[in-house]
C-alpha atoms as a PDB file:
ATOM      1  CA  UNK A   1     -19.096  22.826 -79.103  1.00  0.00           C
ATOM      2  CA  UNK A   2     -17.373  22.622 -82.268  1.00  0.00           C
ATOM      3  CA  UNK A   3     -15.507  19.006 -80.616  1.00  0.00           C
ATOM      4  CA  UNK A   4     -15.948  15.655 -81.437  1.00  0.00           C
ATOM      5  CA  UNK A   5     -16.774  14.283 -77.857  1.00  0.00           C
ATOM      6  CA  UNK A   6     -16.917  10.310 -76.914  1.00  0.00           C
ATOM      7  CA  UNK A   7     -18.465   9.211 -73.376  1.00  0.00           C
ATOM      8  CA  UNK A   8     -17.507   5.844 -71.981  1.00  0.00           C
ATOM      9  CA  UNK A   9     -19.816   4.055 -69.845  1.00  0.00           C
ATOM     10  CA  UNK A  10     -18.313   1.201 -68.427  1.00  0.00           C
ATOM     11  CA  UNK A  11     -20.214  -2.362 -68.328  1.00  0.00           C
ATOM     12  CA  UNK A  12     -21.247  -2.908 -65.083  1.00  0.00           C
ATOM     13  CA  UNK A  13     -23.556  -6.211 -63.899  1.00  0.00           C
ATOM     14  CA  UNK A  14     -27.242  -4.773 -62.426  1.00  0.00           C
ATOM     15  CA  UNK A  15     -30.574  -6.385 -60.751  1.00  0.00           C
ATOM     16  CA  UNK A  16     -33.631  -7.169 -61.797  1.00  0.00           C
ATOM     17  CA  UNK A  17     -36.873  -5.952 -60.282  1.00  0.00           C
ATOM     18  CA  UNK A  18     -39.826  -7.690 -60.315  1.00  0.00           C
ATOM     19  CA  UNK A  19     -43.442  -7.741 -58.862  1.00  0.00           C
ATOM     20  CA  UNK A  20     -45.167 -11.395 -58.337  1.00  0.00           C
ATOM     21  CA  UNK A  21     -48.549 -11.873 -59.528  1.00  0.00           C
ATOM     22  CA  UNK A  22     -51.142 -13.225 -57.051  1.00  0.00           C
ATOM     23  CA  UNK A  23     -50.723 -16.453 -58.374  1.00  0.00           C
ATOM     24  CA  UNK A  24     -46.904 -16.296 -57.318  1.00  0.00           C
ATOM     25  CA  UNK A  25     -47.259 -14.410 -53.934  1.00  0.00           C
ATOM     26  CA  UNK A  26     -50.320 -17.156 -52.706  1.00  0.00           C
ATOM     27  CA  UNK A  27     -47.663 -20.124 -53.601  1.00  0.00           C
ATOM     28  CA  UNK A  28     -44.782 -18.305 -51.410  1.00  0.00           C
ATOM     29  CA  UNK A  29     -47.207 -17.526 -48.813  1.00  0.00           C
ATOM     30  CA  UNK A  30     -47.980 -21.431 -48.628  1.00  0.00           C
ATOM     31  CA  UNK A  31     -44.173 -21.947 -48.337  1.00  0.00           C
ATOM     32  CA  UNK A  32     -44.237 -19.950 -45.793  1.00  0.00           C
ATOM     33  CA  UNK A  33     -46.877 -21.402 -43.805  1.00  0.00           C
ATOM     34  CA  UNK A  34     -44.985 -24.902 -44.068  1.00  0.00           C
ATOM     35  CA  UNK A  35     -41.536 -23.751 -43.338  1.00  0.00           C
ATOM     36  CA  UNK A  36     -39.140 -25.945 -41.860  1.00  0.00           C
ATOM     37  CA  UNK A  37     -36.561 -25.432 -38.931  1.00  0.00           C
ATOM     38  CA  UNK A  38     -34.865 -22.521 -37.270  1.00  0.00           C
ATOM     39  CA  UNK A  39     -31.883 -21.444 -39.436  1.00  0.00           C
ATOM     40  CA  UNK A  40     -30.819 -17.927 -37.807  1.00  0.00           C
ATOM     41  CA  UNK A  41     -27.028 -19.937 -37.002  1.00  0.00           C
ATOM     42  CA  UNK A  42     -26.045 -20.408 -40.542  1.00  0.00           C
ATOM     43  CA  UNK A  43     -27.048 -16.743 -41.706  1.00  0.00           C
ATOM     44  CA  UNK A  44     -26.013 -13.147 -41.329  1.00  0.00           C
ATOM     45  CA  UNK A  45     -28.916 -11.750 -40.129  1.00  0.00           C
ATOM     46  CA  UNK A  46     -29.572 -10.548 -36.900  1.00  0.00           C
ATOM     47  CA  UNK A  47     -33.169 -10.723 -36.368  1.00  0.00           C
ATOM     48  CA  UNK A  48     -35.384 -13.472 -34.152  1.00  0.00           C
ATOM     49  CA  UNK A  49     -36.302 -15.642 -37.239  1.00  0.00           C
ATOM     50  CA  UNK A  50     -35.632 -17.389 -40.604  1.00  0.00           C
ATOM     51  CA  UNK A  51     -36.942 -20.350 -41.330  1.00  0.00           C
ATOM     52  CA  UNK A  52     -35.797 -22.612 -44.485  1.00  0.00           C
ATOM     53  CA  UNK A  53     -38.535 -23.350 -47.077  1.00  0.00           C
ATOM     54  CA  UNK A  54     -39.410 -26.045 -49.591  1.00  0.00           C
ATOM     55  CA  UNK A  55     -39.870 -25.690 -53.568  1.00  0.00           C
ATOM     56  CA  UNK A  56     -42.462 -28.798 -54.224  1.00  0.00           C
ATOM     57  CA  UNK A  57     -41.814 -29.781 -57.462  1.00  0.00           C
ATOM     58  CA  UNK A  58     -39.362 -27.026 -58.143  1.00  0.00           C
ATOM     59  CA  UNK A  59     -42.495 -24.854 -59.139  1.00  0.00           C
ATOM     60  CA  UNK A  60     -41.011 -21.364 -58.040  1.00  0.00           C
ATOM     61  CA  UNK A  61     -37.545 -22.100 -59.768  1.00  0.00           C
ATOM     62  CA  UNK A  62     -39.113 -23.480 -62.902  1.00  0.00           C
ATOM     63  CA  UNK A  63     -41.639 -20.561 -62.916  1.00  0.00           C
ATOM     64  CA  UNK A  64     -40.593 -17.251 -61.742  1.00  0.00           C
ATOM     65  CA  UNK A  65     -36.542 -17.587 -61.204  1.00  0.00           C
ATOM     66  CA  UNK A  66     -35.594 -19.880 -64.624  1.00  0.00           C
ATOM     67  CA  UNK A  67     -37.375 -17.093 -66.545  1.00  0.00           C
ATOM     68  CA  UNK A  68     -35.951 -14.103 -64.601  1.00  0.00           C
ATOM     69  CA  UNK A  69     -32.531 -15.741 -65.393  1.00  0.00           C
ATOM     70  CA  UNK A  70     -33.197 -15.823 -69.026  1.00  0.00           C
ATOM     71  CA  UNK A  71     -33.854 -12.059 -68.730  1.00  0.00           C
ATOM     72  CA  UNK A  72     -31.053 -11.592 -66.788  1.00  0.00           C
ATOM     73  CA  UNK A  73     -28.821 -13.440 -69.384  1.00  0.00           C
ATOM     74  CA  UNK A  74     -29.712 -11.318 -72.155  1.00  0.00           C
ATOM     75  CA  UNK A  75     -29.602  -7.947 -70.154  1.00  0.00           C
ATOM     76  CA  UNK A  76     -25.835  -8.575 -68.615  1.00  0.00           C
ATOM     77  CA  UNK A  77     -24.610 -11.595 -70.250  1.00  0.00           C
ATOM     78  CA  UNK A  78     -24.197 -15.247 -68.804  1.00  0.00           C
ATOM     79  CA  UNK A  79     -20.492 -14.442 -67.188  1.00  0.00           C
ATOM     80  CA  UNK A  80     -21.537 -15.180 -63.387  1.00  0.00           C
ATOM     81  CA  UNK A  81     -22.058 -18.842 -64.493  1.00  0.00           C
ATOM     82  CA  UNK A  82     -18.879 -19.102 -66.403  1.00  0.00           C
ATOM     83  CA  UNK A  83     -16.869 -17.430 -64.069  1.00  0.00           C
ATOM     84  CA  UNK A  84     -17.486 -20.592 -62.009  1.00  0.00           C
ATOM     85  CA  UNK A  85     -14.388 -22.924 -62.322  1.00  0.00           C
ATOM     86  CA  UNK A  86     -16.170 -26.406 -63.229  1.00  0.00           C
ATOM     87  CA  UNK A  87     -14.900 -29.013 -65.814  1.00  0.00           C
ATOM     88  CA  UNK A  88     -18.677 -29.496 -67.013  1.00  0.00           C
ATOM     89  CA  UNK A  89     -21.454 -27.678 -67.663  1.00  0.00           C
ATOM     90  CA  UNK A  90     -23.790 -28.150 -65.091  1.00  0.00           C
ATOM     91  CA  UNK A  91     -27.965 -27.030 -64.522  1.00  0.00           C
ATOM     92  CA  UNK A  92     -29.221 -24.099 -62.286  1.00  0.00           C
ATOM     93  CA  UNK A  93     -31.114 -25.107 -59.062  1.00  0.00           C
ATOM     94  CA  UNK A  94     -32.758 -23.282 -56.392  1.00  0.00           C
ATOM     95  CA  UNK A  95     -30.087 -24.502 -53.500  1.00  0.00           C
ATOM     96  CA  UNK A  96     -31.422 -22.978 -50.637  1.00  0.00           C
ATOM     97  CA  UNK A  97     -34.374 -20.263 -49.471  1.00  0.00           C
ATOM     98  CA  UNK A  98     -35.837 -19.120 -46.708  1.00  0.00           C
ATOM     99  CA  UNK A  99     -38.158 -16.609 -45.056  1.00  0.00           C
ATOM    100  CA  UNK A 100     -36.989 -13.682 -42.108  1.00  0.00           C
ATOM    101  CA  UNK A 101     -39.149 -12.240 -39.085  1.00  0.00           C
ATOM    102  CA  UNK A 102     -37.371  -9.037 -38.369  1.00  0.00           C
ATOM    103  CA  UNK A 103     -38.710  -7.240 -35.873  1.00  0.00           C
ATOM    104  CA  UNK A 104     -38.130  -3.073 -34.824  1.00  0.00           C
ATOM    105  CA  UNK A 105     -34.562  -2.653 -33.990  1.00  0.00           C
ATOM    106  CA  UNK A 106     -33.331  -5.939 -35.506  1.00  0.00           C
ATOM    107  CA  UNK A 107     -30.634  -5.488 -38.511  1.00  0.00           C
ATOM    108  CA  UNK A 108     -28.729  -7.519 -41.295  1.00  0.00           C
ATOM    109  CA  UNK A 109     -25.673  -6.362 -41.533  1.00  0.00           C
ATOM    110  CA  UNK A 110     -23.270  -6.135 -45.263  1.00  0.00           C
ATOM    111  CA  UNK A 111     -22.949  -8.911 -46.403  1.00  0.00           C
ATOM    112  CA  UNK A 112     -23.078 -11.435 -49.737  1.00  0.00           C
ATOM    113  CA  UNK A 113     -24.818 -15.087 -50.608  1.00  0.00           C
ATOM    114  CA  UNK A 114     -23.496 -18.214 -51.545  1.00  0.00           C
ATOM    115  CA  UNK A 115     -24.282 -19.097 -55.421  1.00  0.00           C
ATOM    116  CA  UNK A 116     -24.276 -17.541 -59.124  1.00  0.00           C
ATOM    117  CA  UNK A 117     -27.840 -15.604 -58.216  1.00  0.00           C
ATOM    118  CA  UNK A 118     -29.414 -14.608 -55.032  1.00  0.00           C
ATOM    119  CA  UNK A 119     -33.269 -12.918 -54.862  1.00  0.00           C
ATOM    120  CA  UNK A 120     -35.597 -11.270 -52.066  1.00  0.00           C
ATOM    121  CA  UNK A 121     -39.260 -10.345 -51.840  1.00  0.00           C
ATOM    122  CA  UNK A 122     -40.815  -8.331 -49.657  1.00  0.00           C
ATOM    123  CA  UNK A 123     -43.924 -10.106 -48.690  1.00  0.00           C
ATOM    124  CA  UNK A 124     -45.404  -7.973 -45.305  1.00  0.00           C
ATOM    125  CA  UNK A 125     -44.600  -4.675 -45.206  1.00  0.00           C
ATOM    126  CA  UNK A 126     -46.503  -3.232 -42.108  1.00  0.00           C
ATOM    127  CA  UNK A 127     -47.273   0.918 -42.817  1.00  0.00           C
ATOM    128  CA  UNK A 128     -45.512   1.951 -39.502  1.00  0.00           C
ATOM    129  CA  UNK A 129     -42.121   0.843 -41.379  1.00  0.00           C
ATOM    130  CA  UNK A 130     -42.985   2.154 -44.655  1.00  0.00           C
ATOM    131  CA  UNK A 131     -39.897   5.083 -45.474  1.00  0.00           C
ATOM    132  CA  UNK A 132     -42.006   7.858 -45.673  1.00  0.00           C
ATOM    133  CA  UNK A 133     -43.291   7.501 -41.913  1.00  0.00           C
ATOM    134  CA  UNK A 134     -40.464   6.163 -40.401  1.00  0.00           C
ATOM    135  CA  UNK A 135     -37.853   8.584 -41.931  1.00  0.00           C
ATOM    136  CA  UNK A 136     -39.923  11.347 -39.611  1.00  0.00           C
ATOM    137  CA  UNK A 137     -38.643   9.958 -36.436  1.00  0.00           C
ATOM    138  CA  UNK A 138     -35.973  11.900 -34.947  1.00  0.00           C
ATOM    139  CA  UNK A 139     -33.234   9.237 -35.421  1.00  0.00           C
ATOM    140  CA  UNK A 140     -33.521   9.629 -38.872  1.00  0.00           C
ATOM    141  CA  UNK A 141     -34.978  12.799 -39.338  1.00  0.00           C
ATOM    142  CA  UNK A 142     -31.239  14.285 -37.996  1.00  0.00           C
ATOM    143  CA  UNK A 143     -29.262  12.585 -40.589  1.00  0.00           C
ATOM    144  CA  UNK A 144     -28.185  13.566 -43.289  1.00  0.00           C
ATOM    145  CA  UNK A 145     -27.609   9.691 -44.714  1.00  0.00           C
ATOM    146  CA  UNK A 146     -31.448   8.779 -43.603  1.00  0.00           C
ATOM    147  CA  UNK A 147     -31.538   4.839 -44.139  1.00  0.00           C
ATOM    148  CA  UNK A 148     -34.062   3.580 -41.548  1.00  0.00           C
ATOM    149  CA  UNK A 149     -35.683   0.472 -42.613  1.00  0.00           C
ATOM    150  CA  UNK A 150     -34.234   1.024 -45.794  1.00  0.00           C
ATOM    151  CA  UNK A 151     -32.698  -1.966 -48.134  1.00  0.00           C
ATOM    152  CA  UNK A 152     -29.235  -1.381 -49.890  1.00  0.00           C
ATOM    153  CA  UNK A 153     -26.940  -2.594 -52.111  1.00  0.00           C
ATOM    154  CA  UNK A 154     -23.320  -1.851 -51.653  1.00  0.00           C
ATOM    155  CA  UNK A 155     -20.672  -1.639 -54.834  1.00  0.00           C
ATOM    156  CA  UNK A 156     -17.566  -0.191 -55.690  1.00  0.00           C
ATOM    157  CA  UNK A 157     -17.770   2.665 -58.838  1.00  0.00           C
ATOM    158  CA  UNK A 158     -14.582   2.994 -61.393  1.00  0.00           C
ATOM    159  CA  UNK A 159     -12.526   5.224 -58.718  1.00  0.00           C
ATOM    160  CA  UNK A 160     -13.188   2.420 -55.960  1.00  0.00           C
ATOM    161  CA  UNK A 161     -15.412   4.661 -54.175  1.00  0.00           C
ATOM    162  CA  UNK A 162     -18.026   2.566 -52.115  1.00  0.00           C
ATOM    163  CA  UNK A 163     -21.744   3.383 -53.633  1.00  0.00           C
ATOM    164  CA  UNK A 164     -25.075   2.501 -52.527  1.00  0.00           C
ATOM    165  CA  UNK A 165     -28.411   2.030 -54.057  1.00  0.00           C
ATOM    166  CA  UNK A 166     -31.328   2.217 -51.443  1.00  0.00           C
ATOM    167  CA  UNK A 167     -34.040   1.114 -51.697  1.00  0.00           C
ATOM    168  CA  UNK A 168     -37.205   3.086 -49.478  1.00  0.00           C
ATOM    169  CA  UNK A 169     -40.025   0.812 -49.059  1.00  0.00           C
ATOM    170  CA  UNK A 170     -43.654   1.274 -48.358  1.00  0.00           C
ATOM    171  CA  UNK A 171     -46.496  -1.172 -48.086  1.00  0.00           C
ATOM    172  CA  UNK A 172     -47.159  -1.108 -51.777  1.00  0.00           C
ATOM    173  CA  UNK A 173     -44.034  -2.983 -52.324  1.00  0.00           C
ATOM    174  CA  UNK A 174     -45.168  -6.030 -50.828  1.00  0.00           C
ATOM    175  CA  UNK A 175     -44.563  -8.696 -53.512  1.00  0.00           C
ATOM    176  CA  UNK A 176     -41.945  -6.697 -54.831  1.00  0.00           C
ATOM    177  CA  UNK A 177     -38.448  -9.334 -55.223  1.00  0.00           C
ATOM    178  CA  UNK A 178     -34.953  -8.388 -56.658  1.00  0.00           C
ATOM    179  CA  UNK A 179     -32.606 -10.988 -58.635  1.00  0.00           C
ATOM    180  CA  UNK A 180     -28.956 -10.226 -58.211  1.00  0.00           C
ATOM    181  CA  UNK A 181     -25.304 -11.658 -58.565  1.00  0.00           C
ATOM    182  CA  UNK A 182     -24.811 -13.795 -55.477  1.00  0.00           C
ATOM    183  CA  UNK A 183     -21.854 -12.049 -54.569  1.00  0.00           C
ATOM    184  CA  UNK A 184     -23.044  -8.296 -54.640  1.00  0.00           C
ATOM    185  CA  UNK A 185     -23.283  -7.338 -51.234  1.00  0.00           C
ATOM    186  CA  UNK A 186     -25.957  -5.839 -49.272  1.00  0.00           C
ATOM    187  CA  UNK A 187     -27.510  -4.404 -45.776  1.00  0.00           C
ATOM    188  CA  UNK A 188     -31.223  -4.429 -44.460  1.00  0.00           C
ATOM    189  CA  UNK A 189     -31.310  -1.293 -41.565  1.00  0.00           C
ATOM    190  CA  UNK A 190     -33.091  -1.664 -39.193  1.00  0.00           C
ATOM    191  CA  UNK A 191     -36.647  -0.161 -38.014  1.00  0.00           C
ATOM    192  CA  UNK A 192     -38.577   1.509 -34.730  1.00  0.00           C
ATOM    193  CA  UNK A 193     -41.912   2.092 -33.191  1.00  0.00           C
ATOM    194  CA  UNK A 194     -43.645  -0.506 -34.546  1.00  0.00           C
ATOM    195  CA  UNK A 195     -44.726  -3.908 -33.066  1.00  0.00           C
ATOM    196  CA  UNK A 196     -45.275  -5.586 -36.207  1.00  0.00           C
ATOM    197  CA  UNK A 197     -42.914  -7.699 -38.314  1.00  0.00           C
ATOM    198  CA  UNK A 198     -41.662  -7.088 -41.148  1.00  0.00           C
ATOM    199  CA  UNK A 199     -41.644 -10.671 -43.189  1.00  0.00           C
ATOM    200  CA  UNK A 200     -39.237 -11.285 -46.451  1.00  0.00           C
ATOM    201  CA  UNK A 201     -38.317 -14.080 -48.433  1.00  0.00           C
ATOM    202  CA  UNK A 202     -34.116 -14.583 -49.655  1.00  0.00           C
ATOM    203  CA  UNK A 203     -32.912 -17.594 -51.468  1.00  0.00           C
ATOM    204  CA  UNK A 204     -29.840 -18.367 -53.690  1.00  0.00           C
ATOM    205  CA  UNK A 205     -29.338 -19.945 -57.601  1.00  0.00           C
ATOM    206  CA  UNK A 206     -26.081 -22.291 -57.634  1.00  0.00           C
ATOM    207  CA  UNK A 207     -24.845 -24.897 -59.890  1.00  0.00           C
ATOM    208  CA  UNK A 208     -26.304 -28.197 -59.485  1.00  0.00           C
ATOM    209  CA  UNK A 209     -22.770 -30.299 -59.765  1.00  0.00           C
ATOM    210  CA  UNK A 210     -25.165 -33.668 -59.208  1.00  0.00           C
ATOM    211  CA  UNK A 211     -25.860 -33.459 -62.834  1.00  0.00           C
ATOM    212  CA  UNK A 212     -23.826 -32.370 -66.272  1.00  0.00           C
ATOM    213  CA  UNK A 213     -25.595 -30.909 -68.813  1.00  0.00           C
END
């Protein structure tokens, strides 16, 4: 073509995708092991368990999410923070996280987090859910939208068309976590014929308004 031809892509905020070292996965799983009470009430999920966790020290926030946030930053730009309507500026913290026990048949449903960044990591991912074998069974294998055991995020594109990103997991993802924009929502399907649990970790990154920076 003999045209001058211009194509617009439109900014748009994304993820981040990451994969702990051993170092990082053997400090979550020691969260884990000391995590604190029942908190299925104050979340979305509908699954038998989540359990709040501790940062000691702040060693996760200071090591893994500060410098995914950095990298964030200079990927998409720092306008999730100062969209925020404060009167001073005001430090990062690791507000709240926590670790789920969903079991076969057990769902979260769409939904969004509370905070500027939100994160999960896969940390057991038993092979009976993995996407490959479950999207066999015949619940799945008659659709033509298979999303058994799948995680998604949910957006709107420029013609306000819903869109979704899935994301099919298998056992090799295990240590696998995704940083996001608090408010981008997001569904965990559910998964069948298997007895073991499938075990993740979701927190969220807000403003600490106890201190000005």
């Amino acid at each position: 073509m003999n045209k001058e031809i211009t194509v617009a892509t439109p900014p748009n905020k994304g993820w981040l995708d990451y994969r702990l070292n051993k170092k990082e996965m053997d400090y979550v799983w020691r969260c884990i092991e000391n995590k604190k009470h029942n908190c299925n009430s104050s979340l979305a999920g509908n699954i038998t368990g989540s359990y709040n966790l501790m940062d000691r020290g702040d060693w996760f926030l200071m090591n893994v999410i500060s410098p995914l946030i950095n990298c964030y930053k200079h990927e998409f730009g720092n306008s999730l923070q100062q969209s925020i309507p404060t009167s001073n500026g005001h430090p990062l913290c690791l507000s709240r996280w926590w670790v789920n026990y969903q079991k076969q048949n057990e769902f979260n449903p769409i939904h969004n987090h509370n905070g500027v960044y939100s994160f999960v990591i896969w940390m057991k991912l038993p092979k009976d859910i993995g996407y490959k074998k479950q999207n066999r069974i015949k619940i799945s294998k008659n659709s033509n939208f298979p999303s058994v055991s799948a995680f998604a995020f949910l957006y709107n594109n420029i013609l306000g068309d819903i869109q979704d990103h899935p994301f099919h997991l298998e056992p090799e993802d295990e240590g696998r976590m995704l940083l996001f924009p608090s408010q981008l929502r997001h569904v965990v399907y559910p998964f069948y014929n298997c007895d073991e649990e499938r075990v993740s970790v979701s927190g969220n990154i807000a403003l600490n308004t106890n201190v000005k920076t």
